[in-house]
Protein backbone atom coordinates (compact mmCIF):
# COMPACT_ATOMS: atom_id res chain seq x y z
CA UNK A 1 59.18 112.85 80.61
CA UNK A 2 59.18 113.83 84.00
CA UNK A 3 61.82 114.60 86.72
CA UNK A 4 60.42 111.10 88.78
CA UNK A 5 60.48 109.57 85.48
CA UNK A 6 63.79 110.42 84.57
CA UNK A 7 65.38 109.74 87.83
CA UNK A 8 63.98 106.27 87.26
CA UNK A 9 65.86 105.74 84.20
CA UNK A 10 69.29 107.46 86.01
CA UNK A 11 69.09 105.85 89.12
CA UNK A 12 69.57 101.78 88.17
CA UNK A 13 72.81 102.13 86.11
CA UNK A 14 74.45 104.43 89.09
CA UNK A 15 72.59 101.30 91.62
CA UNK A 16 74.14 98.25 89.40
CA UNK A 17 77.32 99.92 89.66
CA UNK A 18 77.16 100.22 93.47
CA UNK A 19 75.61 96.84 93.89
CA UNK A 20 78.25 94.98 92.25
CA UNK A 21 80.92 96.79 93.50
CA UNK A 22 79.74 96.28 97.06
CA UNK A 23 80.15 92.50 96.30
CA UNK A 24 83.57 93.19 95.08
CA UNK A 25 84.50 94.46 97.75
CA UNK A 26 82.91 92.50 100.26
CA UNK A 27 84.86 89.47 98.20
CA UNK A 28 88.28 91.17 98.60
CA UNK A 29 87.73 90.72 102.39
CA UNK A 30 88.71 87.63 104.89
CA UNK A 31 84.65 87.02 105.38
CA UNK A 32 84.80 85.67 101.62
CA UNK A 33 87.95 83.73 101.85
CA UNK A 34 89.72 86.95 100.14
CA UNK A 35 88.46 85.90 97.39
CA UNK A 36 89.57 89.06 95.44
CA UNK A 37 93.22 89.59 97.23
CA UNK A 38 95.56 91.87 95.98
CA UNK A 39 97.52 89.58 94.06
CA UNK A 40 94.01 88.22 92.28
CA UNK A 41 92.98 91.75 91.93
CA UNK A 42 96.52 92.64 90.05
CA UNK A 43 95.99 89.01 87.70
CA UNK A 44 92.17 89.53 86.81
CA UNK A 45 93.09 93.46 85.84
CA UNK A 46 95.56 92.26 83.45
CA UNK A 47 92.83 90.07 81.99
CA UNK A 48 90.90 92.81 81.70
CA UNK A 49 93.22 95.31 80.22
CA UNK A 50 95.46 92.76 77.69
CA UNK A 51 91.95 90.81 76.67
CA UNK A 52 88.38 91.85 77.64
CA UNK A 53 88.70 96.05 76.98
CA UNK A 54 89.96 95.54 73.43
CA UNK A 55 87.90 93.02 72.96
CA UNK A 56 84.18 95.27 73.86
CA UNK A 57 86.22 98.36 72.21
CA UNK A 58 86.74 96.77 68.97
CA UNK A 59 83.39 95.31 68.59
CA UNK A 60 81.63 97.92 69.27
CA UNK A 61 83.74 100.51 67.41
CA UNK A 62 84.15 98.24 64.00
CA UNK A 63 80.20 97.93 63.90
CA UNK A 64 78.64 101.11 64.77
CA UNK A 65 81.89 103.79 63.63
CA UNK A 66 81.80 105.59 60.22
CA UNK A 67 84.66 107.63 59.03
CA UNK A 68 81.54 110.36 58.85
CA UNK A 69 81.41 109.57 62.87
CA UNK A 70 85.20 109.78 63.00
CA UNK A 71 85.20 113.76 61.80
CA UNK A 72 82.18 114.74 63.91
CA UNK A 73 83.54 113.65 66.73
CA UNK A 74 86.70 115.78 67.09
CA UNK A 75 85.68 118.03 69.81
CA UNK A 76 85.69 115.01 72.01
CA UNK A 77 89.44 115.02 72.68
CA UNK A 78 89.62 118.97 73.12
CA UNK A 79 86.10 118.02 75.70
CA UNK A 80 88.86 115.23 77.58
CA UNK A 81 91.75 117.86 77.76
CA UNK A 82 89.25 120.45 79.27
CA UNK A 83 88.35 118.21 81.92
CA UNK A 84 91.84 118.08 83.26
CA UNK A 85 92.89 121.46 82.66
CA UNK A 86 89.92 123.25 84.69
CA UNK A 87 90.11 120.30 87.28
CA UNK A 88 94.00 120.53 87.72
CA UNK A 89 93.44 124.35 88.21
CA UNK A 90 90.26 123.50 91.08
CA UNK A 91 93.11 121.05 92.32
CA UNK A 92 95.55 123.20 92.17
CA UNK A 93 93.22 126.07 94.68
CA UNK A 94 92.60 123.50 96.62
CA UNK A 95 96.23 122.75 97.25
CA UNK A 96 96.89 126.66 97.94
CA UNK A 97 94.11 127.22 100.18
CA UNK A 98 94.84 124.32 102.18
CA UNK A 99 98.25 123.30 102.26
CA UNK A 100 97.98 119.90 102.85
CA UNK A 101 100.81 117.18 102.91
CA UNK A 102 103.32 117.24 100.07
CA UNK A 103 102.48 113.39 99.13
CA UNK A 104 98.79 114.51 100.00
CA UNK A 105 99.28 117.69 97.09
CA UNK A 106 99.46 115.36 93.91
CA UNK A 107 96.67 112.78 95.12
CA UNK A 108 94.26 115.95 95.30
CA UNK A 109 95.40 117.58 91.95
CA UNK A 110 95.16 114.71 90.47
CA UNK A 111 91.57 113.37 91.68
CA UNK A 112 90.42 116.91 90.90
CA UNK A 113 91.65 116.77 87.26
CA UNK A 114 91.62 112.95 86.23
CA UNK A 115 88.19 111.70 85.91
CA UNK A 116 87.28 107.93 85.30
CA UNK A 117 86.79 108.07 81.61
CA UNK A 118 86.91 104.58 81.08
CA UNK A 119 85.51 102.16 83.55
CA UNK A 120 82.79 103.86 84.36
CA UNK A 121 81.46 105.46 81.12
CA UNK A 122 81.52 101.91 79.41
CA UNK A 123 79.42 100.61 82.35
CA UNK A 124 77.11 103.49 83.03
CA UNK A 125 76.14 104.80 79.75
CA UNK A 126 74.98 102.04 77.74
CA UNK A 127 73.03 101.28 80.66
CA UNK A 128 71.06 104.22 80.24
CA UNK A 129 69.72 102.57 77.11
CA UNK A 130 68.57 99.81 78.54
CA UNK A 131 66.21 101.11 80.59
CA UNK A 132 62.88 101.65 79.06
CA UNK A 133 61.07 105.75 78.14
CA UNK A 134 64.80 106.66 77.81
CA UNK A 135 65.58 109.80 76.68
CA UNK A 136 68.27 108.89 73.53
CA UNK A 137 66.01 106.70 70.98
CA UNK A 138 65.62 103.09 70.04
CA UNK A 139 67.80 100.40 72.52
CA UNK A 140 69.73 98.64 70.21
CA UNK A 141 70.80 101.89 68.49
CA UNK A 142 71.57 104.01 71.48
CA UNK A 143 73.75 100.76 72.96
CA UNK A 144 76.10 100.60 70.37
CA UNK A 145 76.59 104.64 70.14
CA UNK A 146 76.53 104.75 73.49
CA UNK A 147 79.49 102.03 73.71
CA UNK A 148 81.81 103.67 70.65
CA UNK A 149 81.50 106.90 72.70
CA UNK A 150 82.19 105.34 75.44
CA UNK A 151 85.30 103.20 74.44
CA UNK A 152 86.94 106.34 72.55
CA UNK A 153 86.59 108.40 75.95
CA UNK A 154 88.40 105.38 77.62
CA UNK A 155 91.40 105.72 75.12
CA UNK A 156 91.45 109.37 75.27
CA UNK A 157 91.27 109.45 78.85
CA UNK A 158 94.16 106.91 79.26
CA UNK A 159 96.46 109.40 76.91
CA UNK A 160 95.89 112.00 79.24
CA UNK A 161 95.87 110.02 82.72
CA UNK A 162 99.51 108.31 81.77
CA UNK A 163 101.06 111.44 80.30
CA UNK A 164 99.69 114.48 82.76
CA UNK A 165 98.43 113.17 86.06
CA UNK A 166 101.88 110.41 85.81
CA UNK A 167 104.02 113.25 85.89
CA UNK A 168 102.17 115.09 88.11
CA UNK A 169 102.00 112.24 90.58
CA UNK A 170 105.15 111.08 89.75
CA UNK A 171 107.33 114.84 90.65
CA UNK A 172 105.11 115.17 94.09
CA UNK A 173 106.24 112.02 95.00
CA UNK A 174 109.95 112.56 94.38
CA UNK A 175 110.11 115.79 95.78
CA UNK A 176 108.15 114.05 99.29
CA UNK A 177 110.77 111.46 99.26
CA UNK A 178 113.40 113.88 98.61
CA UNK A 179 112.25 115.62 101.96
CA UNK A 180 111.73 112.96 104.12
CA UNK A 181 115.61 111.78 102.87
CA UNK A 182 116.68 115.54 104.42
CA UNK A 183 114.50 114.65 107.25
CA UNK A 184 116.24 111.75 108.26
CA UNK A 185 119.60 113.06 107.77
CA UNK A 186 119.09 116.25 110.46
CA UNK A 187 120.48 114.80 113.80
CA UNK A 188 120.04 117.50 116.44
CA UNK A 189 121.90 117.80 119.59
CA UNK A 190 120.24 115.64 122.28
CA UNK A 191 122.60 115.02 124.67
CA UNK A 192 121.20 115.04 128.23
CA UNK A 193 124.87 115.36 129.91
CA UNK A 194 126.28 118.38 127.35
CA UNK A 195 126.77 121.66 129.68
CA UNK A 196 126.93 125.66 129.01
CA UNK A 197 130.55 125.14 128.68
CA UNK A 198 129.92 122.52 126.00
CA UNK A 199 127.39 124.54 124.28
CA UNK A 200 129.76 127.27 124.21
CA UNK A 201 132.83 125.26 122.70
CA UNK A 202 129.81 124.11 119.92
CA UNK A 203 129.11 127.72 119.25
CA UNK A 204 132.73 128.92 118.84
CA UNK A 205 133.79 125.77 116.81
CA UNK A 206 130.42 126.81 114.55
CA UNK A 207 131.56 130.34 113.93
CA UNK A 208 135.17 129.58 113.32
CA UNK A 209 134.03 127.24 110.86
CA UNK A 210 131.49 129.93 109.31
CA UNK A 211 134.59 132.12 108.96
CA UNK A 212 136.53 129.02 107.25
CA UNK A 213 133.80 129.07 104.57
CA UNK A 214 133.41 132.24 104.04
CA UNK A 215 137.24 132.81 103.00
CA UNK A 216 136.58 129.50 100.70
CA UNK A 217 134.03 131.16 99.56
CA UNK A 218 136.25 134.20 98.41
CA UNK A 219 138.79 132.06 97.03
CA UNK A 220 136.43 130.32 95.14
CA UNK A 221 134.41 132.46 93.32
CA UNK A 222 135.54 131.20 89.97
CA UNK A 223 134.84 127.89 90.61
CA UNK A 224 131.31 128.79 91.87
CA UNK A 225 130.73 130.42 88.50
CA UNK A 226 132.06 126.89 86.86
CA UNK A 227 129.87 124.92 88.91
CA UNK A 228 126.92 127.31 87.83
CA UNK A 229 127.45 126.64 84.49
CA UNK A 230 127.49 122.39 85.30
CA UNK A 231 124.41 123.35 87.33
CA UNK A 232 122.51 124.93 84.19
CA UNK A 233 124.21 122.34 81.64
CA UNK A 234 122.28 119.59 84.95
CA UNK A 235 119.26 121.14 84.02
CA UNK A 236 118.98 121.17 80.30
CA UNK A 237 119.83 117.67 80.79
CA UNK A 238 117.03 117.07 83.15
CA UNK A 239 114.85 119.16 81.40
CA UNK A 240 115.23 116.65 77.80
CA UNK A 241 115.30 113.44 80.20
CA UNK A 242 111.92 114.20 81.39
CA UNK A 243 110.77 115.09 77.38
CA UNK A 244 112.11 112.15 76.57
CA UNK A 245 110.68 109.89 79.60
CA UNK A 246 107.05 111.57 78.63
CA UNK A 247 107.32 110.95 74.87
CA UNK A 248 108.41 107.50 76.03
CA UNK A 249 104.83 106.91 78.54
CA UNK A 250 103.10 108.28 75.57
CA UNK A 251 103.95 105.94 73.03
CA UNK A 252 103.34 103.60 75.70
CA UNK A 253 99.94 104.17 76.08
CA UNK A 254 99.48 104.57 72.41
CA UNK A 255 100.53 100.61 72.38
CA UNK A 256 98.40 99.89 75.06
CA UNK A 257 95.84 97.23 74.02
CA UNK A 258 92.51 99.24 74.67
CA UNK A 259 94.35 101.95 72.50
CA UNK A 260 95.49 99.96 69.68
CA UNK A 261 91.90 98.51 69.91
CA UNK A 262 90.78 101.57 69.57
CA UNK A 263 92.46 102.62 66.52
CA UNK A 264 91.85 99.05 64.88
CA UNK A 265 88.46 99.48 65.44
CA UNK A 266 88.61 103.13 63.82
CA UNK A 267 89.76 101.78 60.82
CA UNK A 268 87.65 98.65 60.70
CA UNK A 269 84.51 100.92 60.70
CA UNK A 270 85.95 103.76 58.51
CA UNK A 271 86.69 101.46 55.61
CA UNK A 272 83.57 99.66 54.08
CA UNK A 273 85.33 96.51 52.50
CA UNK A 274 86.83 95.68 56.35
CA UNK A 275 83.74 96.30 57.67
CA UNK A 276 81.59 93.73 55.29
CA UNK A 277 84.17 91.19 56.22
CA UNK A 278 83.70 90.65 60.22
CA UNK A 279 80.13 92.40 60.65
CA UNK A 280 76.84 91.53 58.95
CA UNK A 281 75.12 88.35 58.39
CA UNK A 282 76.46 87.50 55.19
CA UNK A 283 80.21 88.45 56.59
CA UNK A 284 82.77 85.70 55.69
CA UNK A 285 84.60 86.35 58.85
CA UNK A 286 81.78 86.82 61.33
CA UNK A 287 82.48 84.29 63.74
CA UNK A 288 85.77 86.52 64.75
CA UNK A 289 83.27 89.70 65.57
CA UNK A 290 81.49 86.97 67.57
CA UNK A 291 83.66 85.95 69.13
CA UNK A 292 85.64 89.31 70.04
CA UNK A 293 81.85 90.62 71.21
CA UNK A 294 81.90 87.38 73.69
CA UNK A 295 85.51 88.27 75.17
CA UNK A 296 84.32 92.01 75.47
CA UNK A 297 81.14 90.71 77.19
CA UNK A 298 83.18 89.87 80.50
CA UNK A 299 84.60 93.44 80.79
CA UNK A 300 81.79 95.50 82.08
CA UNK A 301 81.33 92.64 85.54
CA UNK A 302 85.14 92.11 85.93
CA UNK A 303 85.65 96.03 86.28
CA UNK A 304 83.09 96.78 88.74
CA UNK A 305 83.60 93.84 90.65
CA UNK A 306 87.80 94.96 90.66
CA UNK A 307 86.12 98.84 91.56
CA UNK A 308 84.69 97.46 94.70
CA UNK A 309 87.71 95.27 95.59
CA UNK A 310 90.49 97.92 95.55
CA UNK A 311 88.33 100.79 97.26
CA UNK A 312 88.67 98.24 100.24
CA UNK A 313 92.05 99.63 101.49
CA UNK A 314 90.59 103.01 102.21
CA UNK A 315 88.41 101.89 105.18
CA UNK A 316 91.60 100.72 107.13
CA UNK A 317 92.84 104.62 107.00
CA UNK A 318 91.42 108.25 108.26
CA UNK A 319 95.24 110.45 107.53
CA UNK A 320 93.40 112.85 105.06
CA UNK A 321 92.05 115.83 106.50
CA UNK A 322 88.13 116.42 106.27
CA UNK A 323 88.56 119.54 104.78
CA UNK A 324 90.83 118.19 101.98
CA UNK A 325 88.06 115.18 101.31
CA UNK A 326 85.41 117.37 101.42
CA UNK A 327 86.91 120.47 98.60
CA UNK A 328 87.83 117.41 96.41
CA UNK A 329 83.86 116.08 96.05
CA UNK A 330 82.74 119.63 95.71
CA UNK A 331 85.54 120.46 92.84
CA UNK A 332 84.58 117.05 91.76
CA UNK A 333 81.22 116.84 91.62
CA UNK A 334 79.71 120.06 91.81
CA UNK A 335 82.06 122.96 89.82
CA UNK A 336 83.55 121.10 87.58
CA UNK A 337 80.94 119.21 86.21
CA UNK A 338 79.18 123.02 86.25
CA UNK A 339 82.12 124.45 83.97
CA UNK A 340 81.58 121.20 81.70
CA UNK A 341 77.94 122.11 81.15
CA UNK A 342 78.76 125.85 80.26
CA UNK A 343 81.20 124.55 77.83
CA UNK A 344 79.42 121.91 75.91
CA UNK A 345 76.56 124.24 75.48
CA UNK A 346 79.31 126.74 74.00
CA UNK A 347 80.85 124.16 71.90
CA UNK A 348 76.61 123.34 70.84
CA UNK A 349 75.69 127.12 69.94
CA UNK A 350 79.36 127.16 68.07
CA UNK A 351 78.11 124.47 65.81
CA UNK A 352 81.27 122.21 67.01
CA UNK A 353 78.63 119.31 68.39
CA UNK A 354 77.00 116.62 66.10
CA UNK A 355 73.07 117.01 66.79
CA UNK A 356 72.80 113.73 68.90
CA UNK A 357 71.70 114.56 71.97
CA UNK A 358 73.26 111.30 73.22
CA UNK A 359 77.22 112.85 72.50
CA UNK A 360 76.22 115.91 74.43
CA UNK A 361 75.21 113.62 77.56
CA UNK A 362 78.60 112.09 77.33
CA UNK A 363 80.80 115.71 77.09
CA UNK A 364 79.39 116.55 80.35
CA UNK A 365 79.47 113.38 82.10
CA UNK A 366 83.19 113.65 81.27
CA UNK A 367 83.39 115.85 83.86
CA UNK A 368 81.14 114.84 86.82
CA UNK A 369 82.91 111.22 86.51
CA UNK A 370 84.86 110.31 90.02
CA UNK A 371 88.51 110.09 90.12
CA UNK A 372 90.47 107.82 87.58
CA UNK A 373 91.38 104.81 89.93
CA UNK A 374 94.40 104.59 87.84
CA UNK A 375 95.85 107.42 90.40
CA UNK A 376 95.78 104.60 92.93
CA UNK A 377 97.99 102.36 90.34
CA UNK A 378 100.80 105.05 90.16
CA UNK A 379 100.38 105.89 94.13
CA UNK A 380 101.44 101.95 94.40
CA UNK A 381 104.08 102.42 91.53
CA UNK A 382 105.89 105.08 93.38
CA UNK A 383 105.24 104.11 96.96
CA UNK A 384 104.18 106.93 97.98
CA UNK A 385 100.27 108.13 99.85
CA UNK A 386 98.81 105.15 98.90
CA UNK A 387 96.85 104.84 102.16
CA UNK A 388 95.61 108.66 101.71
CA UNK A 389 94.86 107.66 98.06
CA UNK A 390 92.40 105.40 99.22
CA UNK A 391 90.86 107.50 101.74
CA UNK A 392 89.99 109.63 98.68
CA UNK A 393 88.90 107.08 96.11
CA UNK A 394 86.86 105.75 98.95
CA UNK A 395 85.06 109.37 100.16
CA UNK A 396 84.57 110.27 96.36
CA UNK A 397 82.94 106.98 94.51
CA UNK A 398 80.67 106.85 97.51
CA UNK A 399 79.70 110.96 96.77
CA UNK A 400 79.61 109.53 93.28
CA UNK A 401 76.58 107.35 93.92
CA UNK A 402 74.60 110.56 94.56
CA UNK A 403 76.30 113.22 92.53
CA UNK A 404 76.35 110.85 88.92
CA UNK A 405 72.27 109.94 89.01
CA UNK A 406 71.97 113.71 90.01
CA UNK A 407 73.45 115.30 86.84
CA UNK A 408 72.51 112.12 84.64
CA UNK A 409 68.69 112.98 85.60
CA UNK A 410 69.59 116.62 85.05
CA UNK A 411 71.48 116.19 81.41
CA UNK A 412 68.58 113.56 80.40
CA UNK A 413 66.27 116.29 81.17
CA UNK A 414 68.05 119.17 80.19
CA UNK A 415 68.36 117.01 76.58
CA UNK A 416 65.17 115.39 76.19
């Protein structure tokens, strides 16, 4: 096929997406009754999460997943944690280079290093198989693949977003608010009637009292050495709280619905006796696949309609820098999705890569996917940037529309 050809077939997944999202967001305003508020936004996300996920990730993983399919595809969660290891070190030389805002330093590391491997994947690669002269075979074949790799890059990429880019989010955060707290406790001396004699009796008072301390000081070396030793016995502590809150967000997420759908579905497909009972036309309990496929149905609308409604708070701020907005679309979109290439064609000349062309497609648009929107969740959670966060959800998905049919044309190409 040709380059026109294949940009035909890349361009109306990446256009649906944008379409429908500029209706959700056009409904979360006052010109549609705010249709999609923020409180109907938080309700219909629930829906989605607790309901119509597991439901499209079971169904699709309990018909087309074999335990053959299950070995093959363990490079796919090494793929995931590359993603956010070379994007959290772009972030990180972003952060370096530019120094931006404390709260402002974990947004950028984390849109750099968190991609959205869930919403949009499910959306935007099946897709591809619906349009016609695609690259990846037969339609009804390359749908389902398309949706099991699609739903286990969802559950990987939720691992990874609520155990790295939470912490990462989540220590920023404190250590902003633990500034601005020191901020608001310096009161200077602004008093409009104080003279030099007053200024002088301020300066003696301060060095007497400098004198005071350093004697205490003297006198109290051994209990400086004894508060040392609480200081380091404080930070084992800390160190084994945090283990302990991280082991406690991962087993979390392992219990999250689209996870435990995940793993249900794993073993539904693996083992052939499940299997013949909920898929097939002779199955005796078909009419549950049915009716799980007809729940997971309403996932792929509700999500990009909830995309479009909750990229609406960035247009109401401009705080972020320029500079900042633009390195994060160019780590984004451009090097990292570069590095991805380079190693999935590694990982193919290693012989780590089933031969489906299709799998390959979806390593490296692992990495040119925009910024998890989750990151906007935990900016809320911790009240902290969440006006900036939107500013850079906003600036990126619209860069997306561009940069994702630009490297889908380019992979479908490159793998054709």
């Amino acid at each position: 096929m040709g380059f026109w050809d294949l940009l035909a077939v890349a361009s109306p997944p990446i256009l649906q997406v944008l379409i429908i999202s500029a209706l959700g967001a056009f409904m979360a305003t006052e010109y549609f009754n705010n249709l999609l508020s923020a409180d109907t936004r938080k309700s219909l996300n629930k829906i989605v999460f607790i309901v119509f996920t597991p439901s499209l990730v079971f169904s699709s993983f309990a018909e087309t997943v074999t335990l053959d399919d299950m070995i093959s595809w363990w490079f796919m969660p090494v793929n995931v944690g590359f993603t956010f290891l070379f994007g959290g070190i772009l972030g990180w030389i972003i952060v370096k280079l530019l120094k931006p805002n404390l709260k402002v330093e974990g947004l950028i590391i984390g849109a750099c290093s968190s991609g959205n491997l869930g919403n949009l994947p499910i959306v935007i690669i099946p897709a591809i198989c619906d349009e016609k002269g695609g690259p990846f075979g037969e339609h009804d074949a390359c749908r389902k693949t398309a949706l099991s790799y699609a739903s286990f890059s969802m559950s990987l990429g939720g691992i990874f977003i609520w155990t790295y880019t939470y912490q990462l989010i989540h220590s920023r955060s404190m250590k902003f608010k633990a500034l601005e707290a020191a901020e608001i406790l310096k009161v200077p001396n602004k008093d409009l009637g104080a003279d030099a004699e007053t200024h002088l009796l301020e300066e003696k008072r301060r060095e007497s009292t400098a004198i005071e301390v350093r004697a205490a000081n003297v006198e109290d070396t051994e209990n400086q050495v004894m508060v040392e030793q609480g200081s380091s016995n404080v930070l084992k502590e800390n160190f084994w709280g945090r283990m302990i809150s991280i082991s406690r967000q991962l087993l979390e997420e392992l219990m999250a619905p689209p996870t435990i759908a995940t793993f249900m579905g794993f073993i539904f497909g693996g083992i052939a006796w499940l299997k013949n009972l909920i898929v097939g036309q002779n199955a005796p309990l078909r009419v549950i696949q049915d009716c799980i496929k007809l729940l997971g149905e309403g996932t792929i609308p509700c999500i990009t309609l909830l995309l479009g409604g909750n990229l609406t708070q960035g247009l109401r701020s401009s705080s972020v820098k320029k500079s900042e907005i633009v390195s994060t679309i160019v780590a984004r979109f451009i090097v990292l999705p570069f590095i991805g290439l380079l190693v999935v064609k590694a990982a193919k000349e290693l012989g780590f890569l089933p031969v489906d062309p299709l799998f390959q497609y979806v390593l490296v648009m692992q990495y040119a996917m925009p910024p998890a929107m989750n990151i906007s969740t935990m900016a809320q959670l911790f009240d902290v940037g969440q006006e900036e966060c939107s500013v850079i959800l906003l600036w990126t998905y619209a860069a997306a529309v561009i940069a994702l049919t630009g490297w889908s044309t380019f992979l479908m190409w490159l793998l054709s």
